[in-house]
C-alpha atoms as a PDB file:
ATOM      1  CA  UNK A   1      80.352 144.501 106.118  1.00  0.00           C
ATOM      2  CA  UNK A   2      80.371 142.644 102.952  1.00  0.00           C
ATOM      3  CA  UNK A   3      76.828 140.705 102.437  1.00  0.00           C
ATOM      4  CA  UNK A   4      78.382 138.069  99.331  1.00  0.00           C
ATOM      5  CA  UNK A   5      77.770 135.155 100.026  1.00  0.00           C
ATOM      6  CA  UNK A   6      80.600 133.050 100.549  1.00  0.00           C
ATOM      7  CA  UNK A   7      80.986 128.779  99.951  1.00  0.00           C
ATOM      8  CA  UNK A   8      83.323 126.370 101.270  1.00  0.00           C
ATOM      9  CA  UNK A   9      83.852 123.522  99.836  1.00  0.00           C
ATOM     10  CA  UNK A  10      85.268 120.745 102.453  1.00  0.00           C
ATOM     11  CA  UNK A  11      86.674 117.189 101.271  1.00  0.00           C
ATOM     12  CA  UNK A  12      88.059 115.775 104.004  1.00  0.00           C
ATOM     13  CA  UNK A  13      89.880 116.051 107.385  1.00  0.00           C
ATOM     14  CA  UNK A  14      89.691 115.950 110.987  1.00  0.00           C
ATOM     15  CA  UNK A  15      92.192 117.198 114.499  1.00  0.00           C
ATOM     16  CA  UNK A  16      92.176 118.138 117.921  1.00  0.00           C
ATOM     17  CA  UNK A  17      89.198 120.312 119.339  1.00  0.00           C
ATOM     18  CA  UNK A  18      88.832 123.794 118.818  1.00  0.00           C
ATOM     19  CA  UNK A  19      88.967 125.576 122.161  1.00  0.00           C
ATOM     20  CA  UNK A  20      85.132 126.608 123.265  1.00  0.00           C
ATOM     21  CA  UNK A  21      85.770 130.066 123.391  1.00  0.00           C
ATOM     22  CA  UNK A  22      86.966 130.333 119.781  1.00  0.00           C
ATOM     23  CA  UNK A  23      84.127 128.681 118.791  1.00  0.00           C
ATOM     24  CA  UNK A  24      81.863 130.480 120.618  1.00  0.00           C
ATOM     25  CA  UNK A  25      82.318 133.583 118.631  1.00  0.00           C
ATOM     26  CA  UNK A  26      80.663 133.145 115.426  1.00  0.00           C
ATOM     27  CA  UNK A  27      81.282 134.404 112.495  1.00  0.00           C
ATOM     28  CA  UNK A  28      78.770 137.384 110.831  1.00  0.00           C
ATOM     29  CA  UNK A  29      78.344 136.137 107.635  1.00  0.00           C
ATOM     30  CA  UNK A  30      76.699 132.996 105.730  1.00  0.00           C
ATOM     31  CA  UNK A  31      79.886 130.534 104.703  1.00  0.00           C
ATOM     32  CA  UNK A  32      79.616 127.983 102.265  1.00  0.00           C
ATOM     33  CA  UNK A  33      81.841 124.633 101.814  1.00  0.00           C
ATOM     34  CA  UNK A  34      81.854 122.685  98.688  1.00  0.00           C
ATOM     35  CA  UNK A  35      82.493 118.838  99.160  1.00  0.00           C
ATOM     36  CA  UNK A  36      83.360 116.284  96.446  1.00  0.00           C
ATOM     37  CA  UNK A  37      82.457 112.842  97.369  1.00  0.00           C
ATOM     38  CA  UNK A  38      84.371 109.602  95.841  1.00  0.00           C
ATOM     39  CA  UNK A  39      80.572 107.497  95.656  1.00  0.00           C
ATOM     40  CA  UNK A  40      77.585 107.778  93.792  1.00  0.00           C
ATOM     41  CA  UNK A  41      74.947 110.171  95.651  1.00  0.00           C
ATOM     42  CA  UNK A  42      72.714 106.649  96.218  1.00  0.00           C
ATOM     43  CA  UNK A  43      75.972 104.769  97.905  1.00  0.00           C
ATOM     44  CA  UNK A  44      75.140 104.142 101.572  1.00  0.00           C
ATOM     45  CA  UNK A  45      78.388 104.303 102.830  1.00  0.00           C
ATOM     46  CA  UNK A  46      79.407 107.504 101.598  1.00  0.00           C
ATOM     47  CA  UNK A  47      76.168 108.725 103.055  1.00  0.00           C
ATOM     48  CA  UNK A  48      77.102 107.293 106.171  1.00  0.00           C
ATOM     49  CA  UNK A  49      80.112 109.774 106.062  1.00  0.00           C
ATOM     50  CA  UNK A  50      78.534 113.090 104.935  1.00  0.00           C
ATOM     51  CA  UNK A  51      76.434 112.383 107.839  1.00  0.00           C
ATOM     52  CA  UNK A  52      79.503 112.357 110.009  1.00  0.00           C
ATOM     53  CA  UNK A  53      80.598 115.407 108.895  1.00  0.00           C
ATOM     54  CA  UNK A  54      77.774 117.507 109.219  1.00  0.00           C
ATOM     55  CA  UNK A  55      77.146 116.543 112.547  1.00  0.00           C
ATOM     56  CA  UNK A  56      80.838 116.973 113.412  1.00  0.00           C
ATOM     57  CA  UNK A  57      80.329 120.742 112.004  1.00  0.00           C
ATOM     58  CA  UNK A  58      77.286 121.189 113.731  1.00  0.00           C
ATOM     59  CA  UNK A  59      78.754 120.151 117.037  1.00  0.00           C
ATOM     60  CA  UNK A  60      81.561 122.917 115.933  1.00  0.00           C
ATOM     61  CA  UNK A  61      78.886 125.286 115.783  1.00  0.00           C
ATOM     62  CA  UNK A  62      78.351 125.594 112.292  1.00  0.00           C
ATOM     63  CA  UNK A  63      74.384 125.299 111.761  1.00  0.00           C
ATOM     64  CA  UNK A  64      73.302 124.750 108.018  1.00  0.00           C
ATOM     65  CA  UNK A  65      71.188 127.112 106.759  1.00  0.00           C
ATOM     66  CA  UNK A  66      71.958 129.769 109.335  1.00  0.00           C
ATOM     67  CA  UNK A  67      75.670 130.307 109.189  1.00  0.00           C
ATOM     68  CA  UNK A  68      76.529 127.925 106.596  1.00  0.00           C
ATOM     69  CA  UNK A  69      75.905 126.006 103.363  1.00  0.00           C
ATOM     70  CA  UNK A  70      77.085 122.487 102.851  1.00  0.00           C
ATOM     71  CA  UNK A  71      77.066 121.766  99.115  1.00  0.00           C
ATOM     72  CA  UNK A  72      78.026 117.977  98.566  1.00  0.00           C
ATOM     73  CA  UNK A  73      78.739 116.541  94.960  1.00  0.00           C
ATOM     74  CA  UNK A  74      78.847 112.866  94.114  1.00  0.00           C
ATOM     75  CA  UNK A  75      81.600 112.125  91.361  1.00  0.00           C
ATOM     76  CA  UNK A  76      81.866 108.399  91.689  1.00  0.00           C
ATOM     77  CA  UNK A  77      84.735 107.078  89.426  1.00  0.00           C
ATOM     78  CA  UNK A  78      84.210 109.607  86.649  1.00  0.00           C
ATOM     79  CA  UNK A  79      87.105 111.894  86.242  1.00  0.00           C
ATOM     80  CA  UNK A  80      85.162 114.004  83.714  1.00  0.00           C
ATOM     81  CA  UNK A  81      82.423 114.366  86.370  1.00  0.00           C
ATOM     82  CA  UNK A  82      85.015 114.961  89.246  1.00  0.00           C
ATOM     83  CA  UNK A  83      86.600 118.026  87.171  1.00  0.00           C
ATOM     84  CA  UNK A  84      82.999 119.561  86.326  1.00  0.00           C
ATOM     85  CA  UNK A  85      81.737 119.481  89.602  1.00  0.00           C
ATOM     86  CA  UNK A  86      84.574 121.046  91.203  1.00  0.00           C
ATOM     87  CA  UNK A  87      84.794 124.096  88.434  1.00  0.00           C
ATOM     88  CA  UNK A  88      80.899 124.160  89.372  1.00  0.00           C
ATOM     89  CA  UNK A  89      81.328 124.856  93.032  1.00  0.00           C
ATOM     90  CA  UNK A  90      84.479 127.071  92.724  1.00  0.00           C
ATOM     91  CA  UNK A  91      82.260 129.233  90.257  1.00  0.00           C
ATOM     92  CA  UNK A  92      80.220 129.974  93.824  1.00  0.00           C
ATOM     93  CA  UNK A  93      82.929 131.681  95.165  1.00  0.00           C
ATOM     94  CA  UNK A  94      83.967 129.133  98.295  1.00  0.00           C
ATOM     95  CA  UNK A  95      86.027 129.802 101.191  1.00  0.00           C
ATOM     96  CA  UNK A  96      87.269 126.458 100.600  1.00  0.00           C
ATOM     97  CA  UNK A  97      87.135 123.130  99.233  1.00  0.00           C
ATOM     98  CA  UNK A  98      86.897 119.694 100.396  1.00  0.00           C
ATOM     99  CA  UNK A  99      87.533 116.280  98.417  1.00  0.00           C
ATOM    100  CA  UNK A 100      87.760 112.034  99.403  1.00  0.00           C
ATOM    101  CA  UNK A 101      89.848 109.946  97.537  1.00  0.00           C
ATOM    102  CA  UNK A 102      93.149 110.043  95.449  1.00  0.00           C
ATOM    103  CA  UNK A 103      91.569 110.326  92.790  1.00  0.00           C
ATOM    104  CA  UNK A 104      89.225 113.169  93.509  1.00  0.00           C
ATOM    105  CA  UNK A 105      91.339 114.831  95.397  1.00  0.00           C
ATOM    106  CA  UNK A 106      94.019 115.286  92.347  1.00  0.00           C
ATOM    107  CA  UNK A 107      91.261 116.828  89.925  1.00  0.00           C
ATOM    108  CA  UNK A 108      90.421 119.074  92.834  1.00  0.00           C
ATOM    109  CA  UNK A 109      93.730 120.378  93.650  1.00  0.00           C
ATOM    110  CA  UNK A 110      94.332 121.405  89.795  1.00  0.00           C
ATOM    111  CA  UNK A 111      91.439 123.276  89.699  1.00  0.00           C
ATOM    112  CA  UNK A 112      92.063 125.095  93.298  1.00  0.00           C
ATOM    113  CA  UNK A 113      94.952 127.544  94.036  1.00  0.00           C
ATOM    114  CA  UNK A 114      93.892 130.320  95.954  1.00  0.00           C
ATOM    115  CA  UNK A 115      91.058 129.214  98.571  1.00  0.00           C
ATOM    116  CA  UNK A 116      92.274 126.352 101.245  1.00  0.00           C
ATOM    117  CA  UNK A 117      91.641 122.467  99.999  1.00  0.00           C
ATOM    118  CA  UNK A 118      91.076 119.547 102.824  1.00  0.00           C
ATOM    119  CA  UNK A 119      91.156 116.088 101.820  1.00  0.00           C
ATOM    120  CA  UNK A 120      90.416 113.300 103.544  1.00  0.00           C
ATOM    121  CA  UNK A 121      91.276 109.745 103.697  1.00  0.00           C
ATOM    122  CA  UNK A 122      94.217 109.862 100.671  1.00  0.00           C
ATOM    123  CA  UNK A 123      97.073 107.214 100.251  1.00  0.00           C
ATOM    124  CA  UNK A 124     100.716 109.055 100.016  1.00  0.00           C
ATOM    125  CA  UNK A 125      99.969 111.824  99.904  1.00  0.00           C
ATOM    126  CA  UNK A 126     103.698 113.151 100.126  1.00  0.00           C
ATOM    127  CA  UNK A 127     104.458 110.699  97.189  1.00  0.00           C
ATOM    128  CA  UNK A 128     100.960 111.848  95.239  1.00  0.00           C
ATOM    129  CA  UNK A 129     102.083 115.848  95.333  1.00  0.00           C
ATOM    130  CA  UNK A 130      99.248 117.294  97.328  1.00  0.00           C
ATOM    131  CA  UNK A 131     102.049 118.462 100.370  1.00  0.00           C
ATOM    132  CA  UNK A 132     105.494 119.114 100.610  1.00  0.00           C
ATOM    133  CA  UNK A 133     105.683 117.705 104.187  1.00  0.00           C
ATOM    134  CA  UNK A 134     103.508 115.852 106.343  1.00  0.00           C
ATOM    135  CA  UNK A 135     103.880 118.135 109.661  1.00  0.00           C
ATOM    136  CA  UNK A 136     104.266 120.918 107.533  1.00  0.00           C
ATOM    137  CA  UNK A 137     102.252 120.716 104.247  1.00  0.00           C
ATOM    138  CA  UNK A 138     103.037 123.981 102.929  1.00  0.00           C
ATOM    139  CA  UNK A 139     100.558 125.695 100.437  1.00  0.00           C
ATOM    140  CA  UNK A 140      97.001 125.847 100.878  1.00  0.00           C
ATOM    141  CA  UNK A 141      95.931 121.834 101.028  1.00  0.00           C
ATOM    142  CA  UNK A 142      96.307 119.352 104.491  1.00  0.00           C
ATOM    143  CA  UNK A 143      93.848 117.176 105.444  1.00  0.00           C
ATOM    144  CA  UNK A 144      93.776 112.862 106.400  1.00  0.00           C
ATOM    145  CA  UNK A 145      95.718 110.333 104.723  1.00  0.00           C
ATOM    146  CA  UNK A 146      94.467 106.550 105.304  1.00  0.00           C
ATOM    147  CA  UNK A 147      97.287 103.592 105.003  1.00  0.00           C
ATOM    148  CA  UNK A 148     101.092 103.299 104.497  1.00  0.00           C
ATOM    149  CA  UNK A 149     102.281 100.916 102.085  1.00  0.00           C
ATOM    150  CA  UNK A 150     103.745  98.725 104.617  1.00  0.00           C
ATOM    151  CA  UNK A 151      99.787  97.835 104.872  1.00  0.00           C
ATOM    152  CA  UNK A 152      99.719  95.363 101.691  1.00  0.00           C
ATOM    153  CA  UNK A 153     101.881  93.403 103.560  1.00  0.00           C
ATOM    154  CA  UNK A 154      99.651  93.285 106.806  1.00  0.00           C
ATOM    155  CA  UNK A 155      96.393  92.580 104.266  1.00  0.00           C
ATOM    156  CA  UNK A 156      98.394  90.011 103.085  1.00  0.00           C
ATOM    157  CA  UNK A 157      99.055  88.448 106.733  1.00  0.00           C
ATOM    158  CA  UNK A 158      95.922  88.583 107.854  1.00  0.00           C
ATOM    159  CA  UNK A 159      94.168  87.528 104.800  1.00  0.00           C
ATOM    160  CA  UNK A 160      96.520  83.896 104.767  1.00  0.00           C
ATOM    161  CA  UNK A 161      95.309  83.765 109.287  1.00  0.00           C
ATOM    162  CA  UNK A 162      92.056  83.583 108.345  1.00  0.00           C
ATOM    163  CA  UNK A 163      91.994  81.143 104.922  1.00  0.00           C
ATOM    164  CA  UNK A 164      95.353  79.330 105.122  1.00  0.00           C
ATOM    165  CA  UNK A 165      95.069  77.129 102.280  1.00  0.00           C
ATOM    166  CA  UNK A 166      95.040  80.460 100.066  1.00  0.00           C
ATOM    167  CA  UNK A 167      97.795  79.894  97.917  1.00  0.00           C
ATOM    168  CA  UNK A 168      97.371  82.506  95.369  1.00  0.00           C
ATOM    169  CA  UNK A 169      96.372  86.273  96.039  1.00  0.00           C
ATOM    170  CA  UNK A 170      95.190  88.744  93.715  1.00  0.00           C
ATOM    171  CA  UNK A 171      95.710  92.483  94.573  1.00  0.00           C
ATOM    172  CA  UNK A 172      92.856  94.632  92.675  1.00  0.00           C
ATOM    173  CA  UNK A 173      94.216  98.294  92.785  1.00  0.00           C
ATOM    174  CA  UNK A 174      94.295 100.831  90.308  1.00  0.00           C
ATOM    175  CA  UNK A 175      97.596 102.174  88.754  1.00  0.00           C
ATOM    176  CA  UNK A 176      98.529 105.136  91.081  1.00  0.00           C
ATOM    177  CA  UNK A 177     101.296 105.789  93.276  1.00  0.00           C
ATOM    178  CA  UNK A 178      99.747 104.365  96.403  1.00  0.00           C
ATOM    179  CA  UNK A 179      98.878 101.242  94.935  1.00  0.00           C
ATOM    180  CA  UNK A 180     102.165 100.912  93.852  1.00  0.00           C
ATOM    181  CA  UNK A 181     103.288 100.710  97.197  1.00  0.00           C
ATOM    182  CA  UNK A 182     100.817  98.689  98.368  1.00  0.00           C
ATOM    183  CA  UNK A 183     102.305  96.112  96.228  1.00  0.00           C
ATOM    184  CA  UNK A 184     105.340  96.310  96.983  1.00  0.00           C
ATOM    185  CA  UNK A 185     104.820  95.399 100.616  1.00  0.00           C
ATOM    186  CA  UNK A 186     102.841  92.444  99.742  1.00  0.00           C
ATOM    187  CA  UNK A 187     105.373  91.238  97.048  1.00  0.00           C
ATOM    188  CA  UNK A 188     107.651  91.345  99.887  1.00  0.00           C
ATOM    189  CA  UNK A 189     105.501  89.428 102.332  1.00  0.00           C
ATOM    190  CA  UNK A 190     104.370  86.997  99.840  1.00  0.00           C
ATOM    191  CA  UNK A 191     106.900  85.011  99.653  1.00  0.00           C
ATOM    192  CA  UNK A 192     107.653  84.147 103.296  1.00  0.00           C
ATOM    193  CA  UNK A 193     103.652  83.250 103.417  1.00  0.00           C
ATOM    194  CA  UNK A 194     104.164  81.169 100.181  1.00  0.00           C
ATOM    195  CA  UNK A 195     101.643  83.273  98.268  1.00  0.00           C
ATOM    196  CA  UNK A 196     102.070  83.831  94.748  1.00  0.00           C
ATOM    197  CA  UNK A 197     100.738  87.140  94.554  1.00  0.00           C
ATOM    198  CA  UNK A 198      99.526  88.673  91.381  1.00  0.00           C
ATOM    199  CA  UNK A 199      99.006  92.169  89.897  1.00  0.00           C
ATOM    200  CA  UNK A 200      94.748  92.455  89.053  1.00  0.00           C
ATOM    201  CA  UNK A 201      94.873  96.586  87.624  1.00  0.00           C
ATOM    202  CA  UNK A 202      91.570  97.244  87.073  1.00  0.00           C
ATOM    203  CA  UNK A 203      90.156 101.089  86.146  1.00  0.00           C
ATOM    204  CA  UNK A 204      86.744 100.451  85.535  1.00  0.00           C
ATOM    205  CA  UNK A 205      83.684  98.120  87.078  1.00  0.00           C
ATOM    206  CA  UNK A 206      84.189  96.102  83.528  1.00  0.00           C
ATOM    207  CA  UNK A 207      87.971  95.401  84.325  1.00  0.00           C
ATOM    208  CA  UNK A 208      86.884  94.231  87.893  1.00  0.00           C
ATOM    209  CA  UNK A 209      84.857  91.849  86.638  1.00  0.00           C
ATOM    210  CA  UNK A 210      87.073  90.906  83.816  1.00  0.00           C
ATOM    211  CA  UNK A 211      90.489  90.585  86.430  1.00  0.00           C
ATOM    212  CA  UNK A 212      88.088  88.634  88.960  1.00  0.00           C
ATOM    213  CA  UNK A 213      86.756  86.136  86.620  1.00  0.00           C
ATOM    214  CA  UNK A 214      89.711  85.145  84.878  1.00  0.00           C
ATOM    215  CA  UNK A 215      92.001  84.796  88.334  1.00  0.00           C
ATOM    216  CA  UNK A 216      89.129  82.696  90.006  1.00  0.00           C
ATOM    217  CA  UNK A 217      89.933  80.102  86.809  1.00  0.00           C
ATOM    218  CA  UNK A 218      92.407  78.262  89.157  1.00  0.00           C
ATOM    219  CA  UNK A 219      92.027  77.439  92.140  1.00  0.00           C
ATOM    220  CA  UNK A 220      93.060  78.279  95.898  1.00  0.00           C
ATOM    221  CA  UNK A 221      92.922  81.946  95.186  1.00  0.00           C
ATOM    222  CA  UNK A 222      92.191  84.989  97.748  1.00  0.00           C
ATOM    223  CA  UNK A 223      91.765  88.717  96.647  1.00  0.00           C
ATOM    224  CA  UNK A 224      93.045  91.712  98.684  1.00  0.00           C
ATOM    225  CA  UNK A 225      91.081  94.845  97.371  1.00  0.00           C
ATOM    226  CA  UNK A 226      93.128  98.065  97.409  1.00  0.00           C
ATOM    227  CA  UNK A 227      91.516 101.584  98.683  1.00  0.00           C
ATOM    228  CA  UNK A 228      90.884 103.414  95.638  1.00  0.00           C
ATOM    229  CA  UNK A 229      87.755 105.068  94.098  1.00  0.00           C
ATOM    230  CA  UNK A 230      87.118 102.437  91.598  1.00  0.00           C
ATOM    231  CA  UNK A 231      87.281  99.569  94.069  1.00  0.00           C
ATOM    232  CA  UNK A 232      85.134 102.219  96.352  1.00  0.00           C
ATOM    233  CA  UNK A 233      82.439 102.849  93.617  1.00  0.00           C
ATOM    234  CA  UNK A 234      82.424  99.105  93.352  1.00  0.00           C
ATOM    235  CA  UNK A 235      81.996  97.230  96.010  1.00  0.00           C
ATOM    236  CA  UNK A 236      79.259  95.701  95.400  1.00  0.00           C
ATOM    237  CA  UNK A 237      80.228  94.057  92.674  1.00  0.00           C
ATOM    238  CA  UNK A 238      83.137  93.015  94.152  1.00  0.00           C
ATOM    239  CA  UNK A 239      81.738  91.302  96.917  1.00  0.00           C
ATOM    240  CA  UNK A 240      78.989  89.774  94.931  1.00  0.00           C
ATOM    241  CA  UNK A 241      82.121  88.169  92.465  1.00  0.00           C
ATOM    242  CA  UNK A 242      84.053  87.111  95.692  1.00  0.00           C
ATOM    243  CA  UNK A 243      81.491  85.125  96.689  1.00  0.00           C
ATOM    244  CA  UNK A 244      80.701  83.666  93.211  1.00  0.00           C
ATOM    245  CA  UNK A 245      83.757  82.585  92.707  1.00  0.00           C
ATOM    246  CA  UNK A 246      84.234  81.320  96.396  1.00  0.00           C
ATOM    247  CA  UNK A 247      87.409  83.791  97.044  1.00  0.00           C
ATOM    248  CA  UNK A 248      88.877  84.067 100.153  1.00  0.00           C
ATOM    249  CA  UNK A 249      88.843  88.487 100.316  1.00  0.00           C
ATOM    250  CA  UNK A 250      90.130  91.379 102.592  1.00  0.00           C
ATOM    251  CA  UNK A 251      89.303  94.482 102.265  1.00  0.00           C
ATOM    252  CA  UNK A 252      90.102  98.049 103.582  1.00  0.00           C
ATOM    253  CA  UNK A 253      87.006  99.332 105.219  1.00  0.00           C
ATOM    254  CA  UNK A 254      84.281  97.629 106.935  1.00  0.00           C
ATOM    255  CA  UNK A 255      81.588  98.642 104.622  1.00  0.00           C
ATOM    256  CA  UNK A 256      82.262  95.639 102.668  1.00  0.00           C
ATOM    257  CA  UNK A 257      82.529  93.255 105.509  1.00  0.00           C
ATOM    258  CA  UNK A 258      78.711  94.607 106.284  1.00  0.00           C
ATOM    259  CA  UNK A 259      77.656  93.901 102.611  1.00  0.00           C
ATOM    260  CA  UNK A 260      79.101  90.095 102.797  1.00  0.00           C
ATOM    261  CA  UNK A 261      82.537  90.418 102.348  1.00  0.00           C
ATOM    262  CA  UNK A 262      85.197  87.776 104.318  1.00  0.00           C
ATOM    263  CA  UNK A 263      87.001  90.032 106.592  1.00  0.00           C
ATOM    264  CA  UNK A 264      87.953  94.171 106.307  1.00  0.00           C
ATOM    265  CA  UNK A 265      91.205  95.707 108.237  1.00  0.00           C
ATOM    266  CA  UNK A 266      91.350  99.247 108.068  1.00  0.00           C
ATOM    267  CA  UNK A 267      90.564 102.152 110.176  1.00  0.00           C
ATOM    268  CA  UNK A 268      86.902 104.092 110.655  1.00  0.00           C
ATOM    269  CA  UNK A 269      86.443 106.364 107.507  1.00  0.00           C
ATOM    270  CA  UNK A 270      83.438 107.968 109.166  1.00  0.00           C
ATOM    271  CA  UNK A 271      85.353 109.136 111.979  1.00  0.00           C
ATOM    272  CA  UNK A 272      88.353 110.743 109.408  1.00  0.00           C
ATOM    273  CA  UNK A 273      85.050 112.866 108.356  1.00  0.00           C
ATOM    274  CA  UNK A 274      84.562 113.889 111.536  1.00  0.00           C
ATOM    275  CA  UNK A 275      88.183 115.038 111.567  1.00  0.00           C
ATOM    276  CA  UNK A 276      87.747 116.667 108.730  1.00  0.00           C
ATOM    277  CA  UNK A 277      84.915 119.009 110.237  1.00  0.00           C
ATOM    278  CA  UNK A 278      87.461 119.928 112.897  1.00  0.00           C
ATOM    279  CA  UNK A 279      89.977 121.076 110.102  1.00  0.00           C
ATOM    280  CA  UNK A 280      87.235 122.788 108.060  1.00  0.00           C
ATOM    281  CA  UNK A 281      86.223 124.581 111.609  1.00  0.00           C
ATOM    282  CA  UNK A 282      89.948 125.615 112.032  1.00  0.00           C
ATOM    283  CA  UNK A 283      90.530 127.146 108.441  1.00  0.00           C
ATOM    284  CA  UNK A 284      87.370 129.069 108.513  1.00  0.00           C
ATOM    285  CA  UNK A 285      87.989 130.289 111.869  1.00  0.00           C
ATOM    286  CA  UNK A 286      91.333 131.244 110.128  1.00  0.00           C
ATOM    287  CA  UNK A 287      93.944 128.654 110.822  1.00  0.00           C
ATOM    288  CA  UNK A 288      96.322 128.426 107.317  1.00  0.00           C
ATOM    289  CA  UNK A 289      96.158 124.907 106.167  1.00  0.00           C
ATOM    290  CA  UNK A 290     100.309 125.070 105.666  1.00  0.00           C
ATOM    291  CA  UNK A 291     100.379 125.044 109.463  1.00  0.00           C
ATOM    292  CA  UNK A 292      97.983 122.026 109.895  1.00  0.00           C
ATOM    293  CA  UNK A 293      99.870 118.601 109.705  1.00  0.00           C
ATOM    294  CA  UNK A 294      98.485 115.555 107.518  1.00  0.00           C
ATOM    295  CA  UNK A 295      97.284 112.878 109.763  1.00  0.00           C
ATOM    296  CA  UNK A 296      97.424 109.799 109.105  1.00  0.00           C
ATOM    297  CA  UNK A 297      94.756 107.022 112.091  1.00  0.00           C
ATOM    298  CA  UNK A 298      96.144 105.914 115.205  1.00  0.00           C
ATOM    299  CA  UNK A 299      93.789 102.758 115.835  1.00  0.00           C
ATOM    300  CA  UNK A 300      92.653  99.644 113.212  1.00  0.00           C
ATOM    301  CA  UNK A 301      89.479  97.639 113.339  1.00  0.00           C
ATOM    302  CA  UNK A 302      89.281  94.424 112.087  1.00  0.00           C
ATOM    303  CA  UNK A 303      85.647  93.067 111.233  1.00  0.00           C
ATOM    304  CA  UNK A 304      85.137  89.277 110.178  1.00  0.00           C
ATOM    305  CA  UNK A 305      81.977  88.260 108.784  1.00  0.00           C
ATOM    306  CA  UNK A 306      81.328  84.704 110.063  1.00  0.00           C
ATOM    307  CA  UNK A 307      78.408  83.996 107.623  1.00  0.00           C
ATOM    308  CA  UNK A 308      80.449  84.609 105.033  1.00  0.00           C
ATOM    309  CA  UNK A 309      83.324  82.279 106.299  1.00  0.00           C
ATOM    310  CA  UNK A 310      81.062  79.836 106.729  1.00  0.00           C
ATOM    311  CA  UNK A 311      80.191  79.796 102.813  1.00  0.00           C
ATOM    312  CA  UNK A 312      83.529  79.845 102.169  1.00  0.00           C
ATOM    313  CA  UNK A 313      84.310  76.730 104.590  1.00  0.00           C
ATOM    314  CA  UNK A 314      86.064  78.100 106.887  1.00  0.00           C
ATOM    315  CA  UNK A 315      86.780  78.426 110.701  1.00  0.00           C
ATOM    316  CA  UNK A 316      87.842  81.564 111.479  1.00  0.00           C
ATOM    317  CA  UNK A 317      90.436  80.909 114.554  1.00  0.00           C
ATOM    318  CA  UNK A 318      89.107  81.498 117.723  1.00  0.00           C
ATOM    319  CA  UNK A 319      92.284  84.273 117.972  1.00  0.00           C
ATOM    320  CA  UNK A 320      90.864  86.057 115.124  1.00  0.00           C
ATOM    321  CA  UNK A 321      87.519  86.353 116.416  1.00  0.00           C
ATOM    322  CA  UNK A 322      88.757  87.298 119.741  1.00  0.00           C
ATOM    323  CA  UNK A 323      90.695  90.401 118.503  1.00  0.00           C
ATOM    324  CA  UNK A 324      88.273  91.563 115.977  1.00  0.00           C
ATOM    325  CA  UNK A 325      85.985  94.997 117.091  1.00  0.00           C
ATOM    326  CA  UNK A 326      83.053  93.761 114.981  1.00  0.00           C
ATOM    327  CA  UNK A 327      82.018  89.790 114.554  1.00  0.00           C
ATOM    328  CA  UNK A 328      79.111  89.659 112.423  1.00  0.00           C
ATOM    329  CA  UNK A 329      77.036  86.463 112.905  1.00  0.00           C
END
């Protein structure tokens, strides 16, 4: 039996259960996943998420220190940093690889080709080349996407519900493929709403500022922030200049709602790490990530923040409020 040590590296994913007896059989040897995080190691919410996963794993029967090693990186926004800690871990030797985010997730995949790769929560990923096919990925990544483009549309909906004299939306995304579509769908939307939506591209925390400050010049204006690792990395900010500026905001997770932000509508990325654990669970147990379909959520939560209406001056209808999973007070 061969005593090497052996590291996974896990970024993403999550499935059906593993039956009992499969996972009752352990395997002899120490494993090792390598995970690439899309937030600064200090960032609450992506805390929030390893925690998720490393309880999903242990649940799976994977115990850490005993027959496995978690290594977590935090990249943040930094593509530099994203590409050295990935070389890093694969210079351990992993059994396989795990990475959050677009843009993570496309450093990551460069870098690995012969050990299985699980993202999780990724826009397009079809349309971003990390699979082939969503039922059938093909190759050695699969893992969790997060929204279809048709969802710039809905932000765009449910943004002018709750603040209906918005008359002018900004969409802050970053220039990828998935923000692309994202746009789209709004553009579409737009102009049935009468919204005069606008293009805010912003790749750094100084063009978020920059983009926010000169589109709150005029007024009646509303933001809908895209899900991207810049906008992730940034949130704080971005809430903090919403408020400034008295902008009506969606967003895609309800992270920001909790730190102030108007209203999020997007799905639980905690739980799409806990998904992730079950994938990581299959592979190592020796499922072939070409036979495990990309999954994209099956439920939505919508959380308004009525403190933060209230600042803005608004009443958030009574429907809103009503169909919302989280109304914080």
């Amino acid at each position: 039996m061969s005593t090497r040590r052996e590291v996974i590296t896990v970024l993403g994913g999550a499935a059906a259960a593993w039956p009992l007896a499969a996972r009752a059989q352990q395997p002899e040897r120490m494993r090792r996943i390598g995970v690439v995080m899309a937030y600064t190691e200090s960032d609450p919410n992506g805390q929030v998420q390893v925690e998720a996963f490393r309880q999903q794993l242990q649940k799976l029967g994977w115990i850490e220190g005993r027959n496995i090693q978690v290594d977590f990186r935090y990249a943040a926004d930094n593509p530099t940093r994203i590409r050295t800690l990935a070389v890093a871990l694969l210079s351990l030797g992993p059994d396989l690889m795990v990475s959050n985010s677009n843009a993570v997730t496309t450093i990551v995949q460069s870098e690995v080709h012969s050990i299985p790769l699980v993202f999780v929560s990724v826009s397009d990923p079809v349309g971003s080349g990390f699979v082939n096919d969503l039922a059938r990925p093909g190759g050695n990544v699969t893992g969790f996407a997060n929204f279809q483009p048709s969802m710039g549309g809905k932000w765009l909906e449910k943004l002018r519900e709750i603040a209906p004299q918005v008359e002018r939306v900004g969409l802050v995304l970053r220039q990828e493929p998935p923000n692309i579509g994202y746009l789209k769908s709004a553009e579409v939307a737009a102009p049935s709403l009468k919204i005069k939506l606008i293009n805010l591209e912003a790749q750094s925390r100084d063009e978020i500022e920059r983009v926010i400050v000169t589109f709150a010049g005029e007024p009646h204006g509303g933001l809908i922030i895209a899900p991207n690792v810049v906008n992730f990395a940034n949130s704080d900010l971005i809430v903090a200049l919403a408020a400034r500026y008295r902008l009506a905001a969606i967003y895609p997770f309800a992270f920001y709602a909790k730190q102030g932000g108007l209203i999020s509508y997007g799905f639980d990325a905690s739980d799409q790490f806990r998904q992730g654990a079950v994938y990581a669970d299959k592979i190592l147990r020796g499922a072939k990530p070409a036979d495990l379909p990309v999954q994209h959520p099956t439920k939505f939560e919508i959380v308004v923040n009525l403190k933060t209406a209230k600042a803005l001056g608004l009443d958030v209808p009574l429907q809103t409020q009503q169909l919302a999973d989280e109304v914080i007070e």
